[in-house]
N, C-alpha and C. Protein backbone atom coordinates (compact mmCIF):
# COMPACT_ATOMS: atom_id res chain seq x y z
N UNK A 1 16.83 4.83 -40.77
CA UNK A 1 16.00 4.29 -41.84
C UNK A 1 15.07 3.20 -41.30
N UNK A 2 15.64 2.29 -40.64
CA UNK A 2 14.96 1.13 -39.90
C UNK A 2 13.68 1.51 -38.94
N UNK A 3 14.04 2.61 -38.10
CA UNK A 3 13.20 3.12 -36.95
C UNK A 3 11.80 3.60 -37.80
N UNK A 4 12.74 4.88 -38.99
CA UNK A 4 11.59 5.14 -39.80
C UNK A 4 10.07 4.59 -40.58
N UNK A 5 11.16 3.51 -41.08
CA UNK A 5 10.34 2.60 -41.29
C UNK A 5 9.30 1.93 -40.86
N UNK A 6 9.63 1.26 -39.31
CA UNK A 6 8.71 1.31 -38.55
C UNK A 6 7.45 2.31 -37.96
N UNK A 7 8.13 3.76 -38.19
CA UNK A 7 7.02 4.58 -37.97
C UNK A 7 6.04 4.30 -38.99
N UNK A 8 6.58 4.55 -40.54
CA UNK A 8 5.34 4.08 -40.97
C UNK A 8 4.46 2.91 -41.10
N UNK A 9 4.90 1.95 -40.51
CA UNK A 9 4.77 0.31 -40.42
C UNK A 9 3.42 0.60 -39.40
N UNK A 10 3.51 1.73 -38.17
CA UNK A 10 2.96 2.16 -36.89
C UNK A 10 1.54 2.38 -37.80
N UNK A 11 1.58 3.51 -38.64
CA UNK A 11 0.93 4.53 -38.91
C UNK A 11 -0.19 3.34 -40.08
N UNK A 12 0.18 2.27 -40.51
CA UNK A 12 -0.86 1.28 -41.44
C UNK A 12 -1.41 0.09 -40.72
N UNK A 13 -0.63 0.19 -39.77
CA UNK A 13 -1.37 -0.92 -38.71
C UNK A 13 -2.49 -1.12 -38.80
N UNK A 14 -3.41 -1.95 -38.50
CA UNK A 14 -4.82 -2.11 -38.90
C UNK A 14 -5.12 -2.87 -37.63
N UNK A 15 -4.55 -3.57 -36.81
CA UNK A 15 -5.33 -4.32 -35.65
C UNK A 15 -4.27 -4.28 -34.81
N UNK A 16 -4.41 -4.83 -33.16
CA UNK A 16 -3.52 -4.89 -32.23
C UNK A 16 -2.26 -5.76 -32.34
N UNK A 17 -2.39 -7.04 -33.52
CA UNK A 17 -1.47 -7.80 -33.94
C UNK A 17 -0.38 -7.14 -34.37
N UNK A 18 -1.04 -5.93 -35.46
CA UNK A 18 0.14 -5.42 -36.13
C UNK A 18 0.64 -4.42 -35.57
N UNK A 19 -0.22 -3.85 -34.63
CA UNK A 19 0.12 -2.20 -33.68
C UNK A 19 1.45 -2.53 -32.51
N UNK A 20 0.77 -3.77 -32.14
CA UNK A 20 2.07 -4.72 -31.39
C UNK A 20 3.37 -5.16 -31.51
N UNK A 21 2.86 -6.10 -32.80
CA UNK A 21 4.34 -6.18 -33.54
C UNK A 21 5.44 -5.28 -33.80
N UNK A 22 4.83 -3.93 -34.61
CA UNK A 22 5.17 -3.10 -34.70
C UNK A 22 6.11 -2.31 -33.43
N UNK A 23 5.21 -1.99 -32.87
CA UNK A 23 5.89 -1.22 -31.35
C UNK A 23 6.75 -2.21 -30.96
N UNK A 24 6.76 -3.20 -30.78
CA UNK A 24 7.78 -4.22 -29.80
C UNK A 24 8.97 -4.14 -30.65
N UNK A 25 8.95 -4.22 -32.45
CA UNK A 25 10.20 -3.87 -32.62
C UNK A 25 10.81 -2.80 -32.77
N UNK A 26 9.73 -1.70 -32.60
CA UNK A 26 10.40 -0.21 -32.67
C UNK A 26 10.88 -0.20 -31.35
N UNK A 27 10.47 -0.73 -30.16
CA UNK A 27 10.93 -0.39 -28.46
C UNK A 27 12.25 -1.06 -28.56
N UNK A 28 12.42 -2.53 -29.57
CA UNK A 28 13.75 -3.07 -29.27
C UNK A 28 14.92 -2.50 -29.66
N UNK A 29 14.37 -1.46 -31.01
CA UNK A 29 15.47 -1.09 -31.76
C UNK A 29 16.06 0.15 -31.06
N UNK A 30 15.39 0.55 -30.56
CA UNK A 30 15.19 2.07 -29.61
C UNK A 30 16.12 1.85 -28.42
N UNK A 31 15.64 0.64 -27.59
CA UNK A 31 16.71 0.33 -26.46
C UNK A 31 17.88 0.08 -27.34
N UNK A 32 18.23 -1.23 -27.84
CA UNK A 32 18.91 -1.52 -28.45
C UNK A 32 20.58 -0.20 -28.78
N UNK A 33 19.52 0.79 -29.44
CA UNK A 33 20.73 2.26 -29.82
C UNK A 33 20.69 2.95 -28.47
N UNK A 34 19.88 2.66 -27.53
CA UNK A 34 19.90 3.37 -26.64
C UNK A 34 19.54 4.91 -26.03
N UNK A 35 18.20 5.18 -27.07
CA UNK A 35 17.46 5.73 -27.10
C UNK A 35 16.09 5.69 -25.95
N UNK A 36 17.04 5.65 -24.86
CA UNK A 36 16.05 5.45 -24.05
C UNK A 36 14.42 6.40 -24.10
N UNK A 37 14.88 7.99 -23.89
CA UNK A 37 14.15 8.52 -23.76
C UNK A 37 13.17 8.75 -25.08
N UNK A 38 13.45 8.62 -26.33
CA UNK A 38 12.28 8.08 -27.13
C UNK A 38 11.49 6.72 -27.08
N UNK A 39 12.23 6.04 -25.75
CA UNK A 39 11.58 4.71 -25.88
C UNK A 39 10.53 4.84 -24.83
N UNK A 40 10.77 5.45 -23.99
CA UNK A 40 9.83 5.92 -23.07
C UNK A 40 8.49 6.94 -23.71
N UNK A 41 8.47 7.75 -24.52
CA UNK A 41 6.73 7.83 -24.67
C UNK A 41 6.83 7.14 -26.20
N UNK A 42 7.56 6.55 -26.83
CA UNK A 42 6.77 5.23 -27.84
C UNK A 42 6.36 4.26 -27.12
N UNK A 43 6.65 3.95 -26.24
CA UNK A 43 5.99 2.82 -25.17
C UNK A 43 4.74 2.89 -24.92
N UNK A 44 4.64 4.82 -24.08
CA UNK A 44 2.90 4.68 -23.66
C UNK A 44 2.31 5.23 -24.90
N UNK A 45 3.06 5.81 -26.12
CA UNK A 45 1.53 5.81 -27.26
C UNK A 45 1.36 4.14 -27.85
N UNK A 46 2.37 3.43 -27.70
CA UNK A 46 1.60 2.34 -28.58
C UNK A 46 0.60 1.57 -27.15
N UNK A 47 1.25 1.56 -25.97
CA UNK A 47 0.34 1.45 -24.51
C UNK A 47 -1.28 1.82 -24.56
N UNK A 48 -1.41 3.26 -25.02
CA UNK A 48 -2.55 3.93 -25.37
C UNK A 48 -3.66 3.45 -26.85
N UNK A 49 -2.61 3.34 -27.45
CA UNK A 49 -3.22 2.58 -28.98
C UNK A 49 -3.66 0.49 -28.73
N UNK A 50 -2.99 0.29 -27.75
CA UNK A 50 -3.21 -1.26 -28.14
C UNK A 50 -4.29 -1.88 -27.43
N UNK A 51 -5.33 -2.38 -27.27
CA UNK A 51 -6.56 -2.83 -26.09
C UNK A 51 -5.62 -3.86 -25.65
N UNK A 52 -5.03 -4.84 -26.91
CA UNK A 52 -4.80 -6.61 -26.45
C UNK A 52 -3.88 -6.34 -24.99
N UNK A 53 -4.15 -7.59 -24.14
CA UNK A 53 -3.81 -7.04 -22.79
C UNK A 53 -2.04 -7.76 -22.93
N UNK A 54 -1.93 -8.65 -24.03
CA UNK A 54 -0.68 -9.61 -24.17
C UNK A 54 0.01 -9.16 -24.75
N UNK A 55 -0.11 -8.20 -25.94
CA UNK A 55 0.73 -7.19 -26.43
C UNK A 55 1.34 -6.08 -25.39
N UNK A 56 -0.15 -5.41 -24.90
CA UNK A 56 0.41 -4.05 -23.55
C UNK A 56 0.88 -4.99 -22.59
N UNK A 57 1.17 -5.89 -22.15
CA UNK A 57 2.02 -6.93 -21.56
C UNK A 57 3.79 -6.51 -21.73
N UNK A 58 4.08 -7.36 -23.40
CA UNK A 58 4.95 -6.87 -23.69
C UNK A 58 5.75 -5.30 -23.97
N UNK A 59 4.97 -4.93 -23.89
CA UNK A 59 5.38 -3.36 -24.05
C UNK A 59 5.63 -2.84 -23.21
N UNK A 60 5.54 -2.91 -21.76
CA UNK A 60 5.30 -2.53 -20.74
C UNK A 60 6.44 -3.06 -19.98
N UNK A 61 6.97 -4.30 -20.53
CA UNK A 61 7.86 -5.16 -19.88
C UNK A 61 9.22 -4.30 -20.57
N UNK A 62 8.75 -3.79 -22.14
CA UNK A 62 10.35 -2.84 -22.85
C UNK A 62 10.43 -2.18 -21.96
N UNK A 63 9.09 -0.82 -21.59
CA UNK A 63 9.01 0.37 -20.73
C UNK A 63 9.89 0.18 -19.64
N UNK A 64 9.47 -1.20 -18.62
CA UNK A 64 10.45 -1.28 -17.61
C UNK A 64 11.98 -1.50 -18.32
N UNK A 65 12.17 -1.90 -19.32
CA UNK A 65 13.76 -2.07 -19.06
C UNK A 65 13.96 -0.89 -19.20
N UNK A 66 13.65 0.31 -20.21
CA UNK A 66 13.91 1.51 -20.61
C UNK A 66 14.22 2.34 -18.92
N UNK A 67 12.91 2.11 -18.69
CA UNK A 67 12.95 2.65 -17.09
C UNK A 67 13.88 2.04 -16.02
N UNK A 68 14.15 0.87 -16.04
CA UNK A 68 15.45 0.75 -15.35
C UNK A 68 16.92 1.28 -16.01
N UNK A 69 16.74 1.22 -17.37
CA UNK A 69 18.04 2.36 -17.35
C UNK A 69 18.17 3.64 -17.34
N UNK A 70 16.84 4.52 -17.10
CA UNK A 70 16.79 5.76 -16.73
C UNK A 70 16.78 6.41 -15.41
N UNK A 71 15.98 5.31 -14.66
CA UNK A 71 15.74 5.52 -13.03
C UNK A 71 16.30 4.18 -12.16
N UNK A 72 16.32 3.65 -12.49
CA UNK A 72 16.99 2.19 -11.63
C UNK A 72 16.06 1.09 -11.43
N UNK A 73 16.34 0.68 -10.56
CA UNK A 73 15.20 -0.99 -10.36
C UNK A 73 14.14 -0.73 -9.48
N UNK A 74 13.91 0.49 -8.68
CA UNK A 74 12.55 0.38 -7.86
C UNK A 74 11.39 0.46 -9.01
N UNK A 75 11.69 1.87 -9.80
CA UNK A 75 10.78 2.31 -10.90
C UNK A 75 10.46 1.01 -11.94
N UNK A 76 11.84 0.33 -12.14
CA UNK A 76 11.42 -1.22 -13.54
C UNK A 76 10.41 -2.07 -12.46
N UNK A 77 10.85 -2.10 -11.18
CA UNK A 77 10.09 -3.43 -10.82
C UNK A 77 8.44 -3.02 -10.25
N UNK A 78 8.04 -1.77 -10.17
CA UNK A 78 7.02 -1.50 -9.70
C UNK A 78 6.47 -1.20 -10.81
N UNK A 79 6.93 -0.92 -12.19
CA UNK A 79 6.06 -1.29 -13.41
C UNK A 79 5.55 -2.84 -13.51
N UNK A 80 6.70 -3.37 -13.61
CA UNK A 80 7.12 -4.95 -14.27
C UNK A 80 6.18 -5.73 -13.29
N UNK A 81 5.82 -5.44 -12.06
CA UNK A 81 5.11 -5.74 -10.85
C UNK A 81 4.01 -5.79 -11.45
N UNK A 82 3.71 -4.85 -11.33
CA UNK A 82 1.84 -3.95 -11.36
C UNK A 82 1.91 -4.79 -12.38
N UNK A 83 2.38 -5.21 -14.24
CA UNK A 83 1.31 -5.57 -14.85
C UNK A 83 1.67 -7.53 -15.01
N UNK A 84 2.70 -7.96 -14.23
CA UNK A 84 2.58 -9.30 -14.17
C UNK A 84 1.24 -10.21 -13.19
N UNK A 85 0.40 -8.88 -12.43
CA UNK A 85 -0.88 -9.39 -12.02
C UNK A 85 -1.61 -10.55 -12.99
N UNK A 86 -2.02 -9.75 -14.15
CA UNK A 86 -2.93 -10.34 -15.28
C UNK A 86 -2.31 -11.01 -16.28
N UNK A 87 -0.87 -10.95 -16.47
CA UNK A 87 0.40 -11.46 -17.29
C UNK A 87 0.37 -12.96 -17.76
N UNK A 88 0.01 -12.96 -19.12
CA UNK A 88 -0.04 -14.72 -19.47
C UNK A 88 1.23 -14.86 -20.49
N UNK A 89 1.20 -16.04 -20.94
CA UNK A 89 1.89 -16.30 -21.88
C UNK A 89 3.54 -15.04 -22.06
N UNK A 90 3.24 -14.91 -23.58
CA UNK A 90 5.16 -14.05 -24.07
C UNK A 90 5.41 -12.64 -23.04
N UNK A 91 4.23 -12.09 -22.90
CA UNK A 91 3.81 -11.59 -21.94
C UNK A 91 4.75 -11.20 -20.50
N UNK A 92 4.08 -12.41 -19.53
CA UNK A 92 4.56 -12.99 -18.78
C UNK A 92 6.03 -13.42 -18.36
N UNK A 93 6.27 -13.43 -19.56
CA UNK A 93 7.62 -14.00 -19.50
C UNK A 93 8.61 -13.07 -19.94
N UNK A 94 8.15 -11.71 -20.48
CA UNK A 94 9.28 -10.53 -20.97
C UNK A 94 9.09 -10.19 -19.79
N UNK A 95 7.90 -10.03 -18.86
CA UNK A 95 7.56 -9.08 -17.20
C UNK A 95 8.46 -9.83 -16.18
N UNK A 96 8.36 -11.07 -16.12
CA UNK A 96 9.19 -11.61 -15.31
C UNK A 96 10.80 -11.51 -15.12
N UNK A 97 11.22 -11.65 -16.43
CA UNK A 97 12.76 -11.32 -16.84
C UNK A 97 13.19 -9.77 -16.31
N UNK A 98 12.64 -8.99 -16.49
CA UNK A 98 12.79 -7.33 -16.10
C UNK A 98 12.45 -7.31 -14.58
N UNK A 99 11.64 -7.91 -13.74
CA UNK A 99 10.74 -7.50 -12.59
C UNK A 99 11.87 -8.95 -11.81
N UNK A 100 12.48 -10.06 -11.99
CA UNK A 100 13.41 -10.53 -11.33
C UNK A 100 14.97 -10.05 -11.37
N UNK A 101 15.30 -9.34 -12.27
CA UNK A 101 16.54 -8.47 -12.73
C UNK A 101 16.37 -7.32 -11.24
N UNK A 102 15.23 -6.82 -11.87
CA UNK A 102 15.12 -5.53 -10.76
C UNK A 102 14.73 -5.57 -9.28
N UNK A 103 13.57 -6.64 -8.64
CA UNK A 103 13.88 -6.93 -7.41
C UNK A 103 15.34 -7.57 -7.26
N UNK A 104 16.17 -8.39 -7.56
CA UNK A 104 17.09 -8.85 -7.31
C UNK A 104 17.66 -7.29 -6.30
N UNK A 105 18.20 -6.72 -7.33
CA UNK A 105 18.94 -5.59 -7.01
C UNK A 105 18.41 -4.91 -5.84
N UNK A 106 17.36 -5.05 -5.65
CA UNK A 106 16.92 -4.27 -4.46
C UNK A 106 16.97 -5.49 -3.04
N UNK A 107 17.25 -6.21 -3.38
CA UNK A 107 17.41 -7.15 -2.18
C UNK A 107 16.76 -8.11 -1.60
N UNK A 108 15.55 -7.90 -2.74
CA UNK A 108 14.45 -8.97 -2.23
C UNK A 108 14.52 -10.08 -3.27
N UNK A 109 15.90 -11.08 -2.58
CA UNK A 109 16.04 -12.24 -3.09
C UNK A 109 14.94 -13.16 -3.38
N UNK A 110 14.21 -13.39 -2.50
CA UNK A 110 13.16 -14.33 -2.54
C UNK A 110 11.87 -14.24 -4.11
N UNK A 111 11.70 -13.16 -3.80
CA UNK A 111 10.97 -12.56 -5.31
C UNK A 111 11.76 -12.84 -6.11
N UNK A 112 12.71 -12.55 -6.57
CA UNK A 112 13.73 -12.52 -7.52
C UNK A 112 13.24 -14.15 -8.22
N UNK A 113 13.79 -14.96 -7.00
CA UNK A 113 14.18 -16.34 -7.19
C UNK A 113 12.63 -16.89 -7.86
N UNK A 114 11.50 -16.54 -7.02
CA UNK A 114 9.81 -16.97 -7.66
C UNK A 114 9.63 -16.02 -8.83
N UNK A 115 10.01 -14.96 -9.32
CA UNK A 115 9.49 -14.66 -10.63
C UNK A 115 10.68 -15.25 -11.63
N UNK A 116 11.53 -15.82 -11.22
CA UNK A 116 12.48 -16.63 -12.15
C UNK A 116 11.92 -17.67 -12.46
N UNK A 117 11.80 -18.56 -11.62
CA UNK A 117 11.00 -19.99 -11.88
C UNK A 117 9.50 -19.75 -12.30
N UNK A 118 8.70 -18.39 -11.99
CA UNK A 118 7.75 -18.37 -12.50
C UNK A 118 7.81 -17.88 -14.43
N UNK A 119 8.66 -17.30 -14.23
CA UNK A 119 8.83 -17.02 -15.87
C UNK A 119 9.59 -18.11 -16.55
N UNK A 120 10.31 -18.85 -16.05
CA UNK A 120 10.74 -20.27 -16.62
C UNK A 120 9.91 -21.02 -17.22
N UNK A 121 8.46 -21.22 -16.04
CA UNK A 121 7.96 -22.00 -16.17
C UNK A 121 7.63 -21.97 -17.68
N UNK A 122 6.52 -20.69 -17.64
CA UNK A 122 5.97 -20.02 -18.60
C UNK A 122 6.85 -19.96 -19.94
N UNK A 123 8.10 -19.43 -19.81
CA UNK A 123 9.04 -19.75 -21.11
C UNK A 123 8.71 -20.68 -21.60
N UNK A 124 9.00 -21.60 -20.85
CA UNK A 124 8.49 -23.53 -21.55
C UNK A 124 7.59 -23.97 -22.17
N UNK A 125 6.67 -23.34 -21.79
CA UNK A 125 4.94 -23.70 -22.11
C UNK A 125 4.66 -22.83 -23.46
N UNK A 126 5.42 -21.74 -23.39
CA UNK A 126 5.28 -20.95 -25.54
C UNK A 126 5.49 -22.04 -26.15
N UNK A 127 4.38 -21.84 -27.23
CA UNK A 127 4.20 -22.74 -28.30
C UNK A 127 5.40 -22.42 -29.70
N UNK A 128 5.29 -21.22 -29.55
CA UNK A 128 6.02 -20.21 -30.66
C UNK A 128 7.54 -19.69 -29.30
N UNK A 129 9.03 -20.24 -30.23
CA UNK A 129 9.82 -19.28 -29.74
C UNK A 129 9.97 -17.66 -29.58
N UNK A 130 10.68 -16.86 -29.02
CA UNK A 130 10.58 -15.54 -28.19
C UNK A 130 12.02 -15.08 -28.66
N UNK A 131 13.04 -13.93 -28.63
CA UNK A 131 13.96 -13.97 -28.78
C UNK A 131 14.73 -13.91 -27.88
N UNK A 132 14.41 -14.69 -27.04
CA UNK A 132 15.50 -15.10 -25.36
C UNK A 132 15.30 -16.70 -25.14
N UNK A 133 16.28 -17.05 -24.92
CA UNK A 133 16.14 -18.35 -24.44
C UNK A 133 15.35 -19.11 -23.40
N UNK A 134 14.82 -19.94 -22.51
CA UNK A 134 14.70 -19.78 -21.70
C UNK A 134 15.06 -19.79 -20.36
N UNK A 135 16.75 -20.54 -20.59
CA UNK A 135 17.61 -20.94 -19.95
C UNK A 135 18.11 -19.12 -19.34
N UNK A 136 17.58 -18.16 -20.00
CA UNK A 136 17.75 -16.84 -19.47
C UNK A 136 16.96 -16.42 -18.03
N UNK A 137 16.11 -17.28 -17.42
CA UNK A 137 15.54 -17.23 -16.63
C UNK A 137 16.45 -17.87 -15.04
N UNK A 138 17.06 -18.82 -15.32
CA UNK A 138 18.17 -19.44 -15.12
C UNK A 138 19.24 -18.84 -14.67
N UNK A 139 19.97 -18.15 -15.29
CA UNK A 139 20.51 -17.22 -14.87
C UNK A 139 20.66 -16.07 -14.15
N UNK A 140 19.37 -15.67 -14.35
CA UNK A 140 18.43 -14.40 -13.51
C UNK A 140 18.96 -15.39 -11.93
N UNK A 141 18.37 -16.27 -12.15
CA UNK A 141 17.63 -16.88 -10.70
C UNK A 141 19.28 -16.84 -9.54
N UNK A 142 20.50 -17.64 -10.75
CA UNK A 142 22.05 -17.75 -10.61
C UNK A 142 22.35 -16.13 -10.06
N UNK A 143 21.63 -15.09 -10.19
CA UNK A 143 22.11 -13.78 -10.08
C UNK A 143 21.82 -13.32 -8.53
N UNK A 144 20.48 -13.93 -8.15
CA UNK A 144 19.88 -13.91 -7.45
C UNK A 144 20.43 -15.17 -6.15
N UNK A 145 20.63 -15.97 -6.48
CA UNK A 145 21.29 -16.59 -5.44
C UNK A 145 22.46 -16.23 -4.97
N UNK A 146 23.26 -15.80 -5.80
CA UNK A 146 24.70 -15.10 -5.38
C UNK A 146 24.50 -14.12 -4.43
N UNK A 147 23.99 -12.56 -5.29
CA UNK A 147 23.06 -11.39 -4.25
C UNK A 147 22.84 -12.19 -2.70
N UNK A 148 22.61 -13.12 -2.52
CA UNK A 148 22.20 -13.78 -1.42
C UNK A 148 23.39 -14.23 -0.69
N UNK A 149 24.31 -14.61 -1.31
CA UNK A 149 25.51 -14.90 -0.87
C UNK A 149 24.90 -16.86 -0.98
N UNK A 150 24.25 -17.03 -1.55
CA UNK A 150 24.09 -18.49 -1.89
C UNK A 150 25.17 -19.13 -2.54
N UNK A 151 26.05 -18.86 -2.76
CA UNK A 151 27.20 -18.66 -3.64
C UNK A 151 27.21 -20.37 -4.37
N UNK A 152 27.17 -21.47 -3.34
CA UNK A 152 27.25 -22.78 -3.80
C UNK A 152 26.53 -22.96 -4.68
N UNK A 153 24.90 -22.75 -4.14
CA UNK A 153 23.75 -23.17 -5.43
C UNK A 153 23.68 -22.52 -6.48
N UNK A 154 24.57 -21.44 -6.72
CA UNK A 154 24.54 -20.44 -7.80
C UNK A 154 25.60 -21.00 -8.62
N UNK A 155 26.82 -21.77 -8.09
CA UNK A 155 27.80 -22.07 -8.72
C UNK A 155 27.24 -23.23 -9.55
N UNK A 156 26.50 -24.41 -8.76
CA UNK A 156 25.91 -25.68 -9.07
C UNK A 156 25.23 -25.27 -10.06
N UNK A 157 24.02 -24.32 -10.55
CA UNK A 157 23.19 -24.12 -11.26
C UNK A 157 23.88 -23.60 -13.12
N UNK A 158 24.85 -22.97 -12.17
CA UNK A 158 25.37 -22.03 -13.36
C UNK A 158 26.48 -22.75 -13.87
N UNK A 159 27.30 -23.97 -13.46
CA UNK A 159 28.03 -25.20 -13.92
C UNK A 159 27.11 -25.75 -14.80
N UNK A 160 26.10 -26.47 -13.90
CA UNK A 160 24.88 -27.72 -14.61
C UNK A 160 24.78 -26.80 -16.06
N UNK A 161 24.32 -24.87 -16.07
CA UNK A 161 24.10 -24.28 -17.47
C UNK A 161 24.95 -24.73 -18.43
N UNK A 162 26.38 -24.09 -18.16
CA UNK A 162 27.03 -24.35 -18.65
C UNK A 162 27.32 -25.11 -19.60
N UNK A 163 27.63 -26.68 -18.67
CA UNK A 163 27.42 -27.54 -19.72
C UNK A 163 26.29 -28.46 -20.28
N UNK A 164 25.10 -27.96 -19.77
CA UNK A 164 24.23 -28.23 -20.90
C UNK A 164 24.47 -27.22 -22.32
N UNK A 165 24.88 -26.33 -22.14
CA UNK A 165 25.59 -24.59 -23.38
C UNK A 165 26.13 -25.89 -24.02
N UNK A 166 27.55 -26.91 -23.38
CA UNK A 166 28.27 -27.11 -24.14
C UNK A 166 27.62 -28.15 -24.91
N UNK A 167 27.19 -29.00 -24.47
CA UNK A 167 26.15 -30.22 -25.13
C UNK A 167 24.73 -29.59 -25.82
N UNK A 168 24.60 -28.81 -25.70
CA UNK A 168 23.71 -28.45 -27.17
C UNK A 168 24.31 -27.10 -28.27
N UNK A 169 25.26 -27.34 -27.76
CA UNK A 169 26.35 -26.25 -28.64
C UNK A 169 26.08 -24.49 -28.19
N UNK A 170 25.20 -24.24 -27.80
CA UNK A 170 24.84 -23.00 -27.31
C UNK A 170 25.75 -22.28 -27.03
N UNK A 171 26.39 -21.38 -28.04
CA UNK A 171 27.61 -19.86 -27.23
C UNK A 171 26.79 -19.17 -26.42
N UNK A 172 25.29 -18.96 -26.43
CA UNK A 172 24.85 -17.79 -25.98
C UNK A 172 25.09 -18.28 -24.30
N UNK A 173 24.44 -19.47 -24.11
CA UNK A 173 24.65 -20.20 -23.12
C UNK A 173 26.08 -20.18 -22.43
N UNK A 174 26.17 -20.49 -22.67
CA UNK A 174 28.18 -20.69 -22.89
C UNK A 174 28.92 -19.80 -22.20
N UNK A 175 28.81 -18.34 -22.85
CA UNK A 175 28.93 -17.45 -22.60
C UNK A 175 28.30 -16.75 -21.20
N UNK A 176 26.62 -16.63 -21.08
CA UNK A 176 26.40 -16.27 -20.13
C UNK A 176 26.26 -17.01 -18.60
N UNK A 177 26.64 -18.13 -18.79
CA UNK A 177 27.12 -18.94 -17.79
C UNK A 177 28.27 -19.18 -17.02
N UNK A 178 29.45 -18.70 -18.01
CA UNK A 178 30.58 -18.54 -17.78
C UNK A 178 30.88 -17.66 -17.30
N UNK A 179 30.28 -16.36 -17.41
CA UNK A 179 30.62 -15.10 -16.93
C UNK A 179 30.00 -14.91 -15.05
N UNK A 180 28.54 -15.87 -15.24
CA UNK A 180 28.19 -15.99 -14.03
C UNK A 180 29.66 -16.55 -13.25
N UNK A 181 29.62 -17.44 -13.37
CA UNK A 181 30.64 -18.49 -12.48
C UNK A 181 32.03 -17.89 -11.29
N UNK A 182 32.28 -16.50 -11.83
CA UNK A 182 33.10 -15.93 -10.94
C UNK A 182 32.77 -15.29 -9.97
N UNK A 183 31.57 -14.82 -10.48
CA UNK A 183 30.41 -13.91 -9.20
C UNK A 183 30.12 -15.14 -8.19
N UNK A 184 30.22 -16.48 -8.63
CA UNK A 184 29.94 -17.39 -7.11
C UNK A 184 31.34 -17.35 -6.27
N UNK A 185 32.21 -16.64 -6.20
CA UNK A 185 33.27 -16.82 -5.43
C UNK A 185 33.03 -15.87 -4.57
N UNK A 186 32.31 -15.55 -4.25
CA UNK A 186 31.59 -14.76 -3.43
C UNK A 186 32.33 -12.67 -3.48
N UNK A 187 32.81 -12.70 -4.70
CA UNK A 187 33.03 -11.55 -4.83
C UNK A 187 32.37 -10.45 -5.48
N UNK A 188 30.87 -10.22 -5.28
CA UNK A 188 30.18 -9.38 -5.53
C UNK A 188 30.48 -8.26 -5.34
């Protein structure tokens, strides 16, 4: 009913605001059930339908996650790559999250670690919240130092999370900090 809905939500759209909106929550709801492979060409028709370059930003950044769970992390990060060239703002910061997830995995720590802090940055600087934290960037980076066998600075980083989680009450925090913390014992 929900998805549906959105189709027709698609189909009255009137500008890239709403063609955007639209698609970004039909791509979330889509991953979300795990509908990958309808998420993959709703991606490139609303891709094809949208000019704004900050919307096809975000959309592109779903595509890669879709595509890393269909093909793995070379395919997410050589999307997530290619369009964090021109990548500003919410943008920027959904491309970075997907494109440091997926170099990680391939081994190229160093990237990993600069599109973390580069999408951090950028997290910070939205005027308007996103539905990720930005302390999610953070973690990426904690994922990425481990992969490295950095194991200390990953532990330090992902402690310091932690309890900042606990001092601003944050479960989400909380939670994904905590779960890091065993991966620094160097048992990847």
């Amino acid at each position: 009913l929900f998805r549906s809905r959105l189709s027709e939500l698609a189909e009255k759209a009137a500008d890239d605001d709403q063609r955007g909106a639209v698609a970004v929550s039909h791509l979330d709801s889509l991953i979300y059930v795990g509908r990958m492979s309808q998420g993959v060409r709703r991606a490139e028709l609303a891709e094809a339908a949208i000019a704004d370059p900050d919307w096809r930003g975000e959309i592109v950044a779903r595509r890669a996650v879709i595509l890393l769970s269909l093909y793995g992390p070379a395919v997410a990060a050589e999307v997530a790559e290619a369009a964090l060239e021109n990548a500003r703002g919410r943008a920027l910061v959904w491309l970075s999250m997907i494109a440091s997830f997926s170099v990680a995995r391939l081994g190229r720590i160093q990237d990993a670690l600069d599109l973390s802090d580069r999408g951090y940055a950028a997290h910070l600087a939205l005027t308007e919240p996103i539905g990720w934290y930005p302390w999610v960037h953070l973690y990426l980076r904690c994922e990425a130092l481990a992969a490295a066998g950095r194991f200390k600075e990953a532990e330090e980083l992902a402690a310091e999370q932690y309890q900042r989680g606990l001092a601003e009450n944050s479960a989400e925090a909380q939670a994904y900090f905590s779960f890091h913390l065993p991966h620094c014992e160097g048992e990847m």
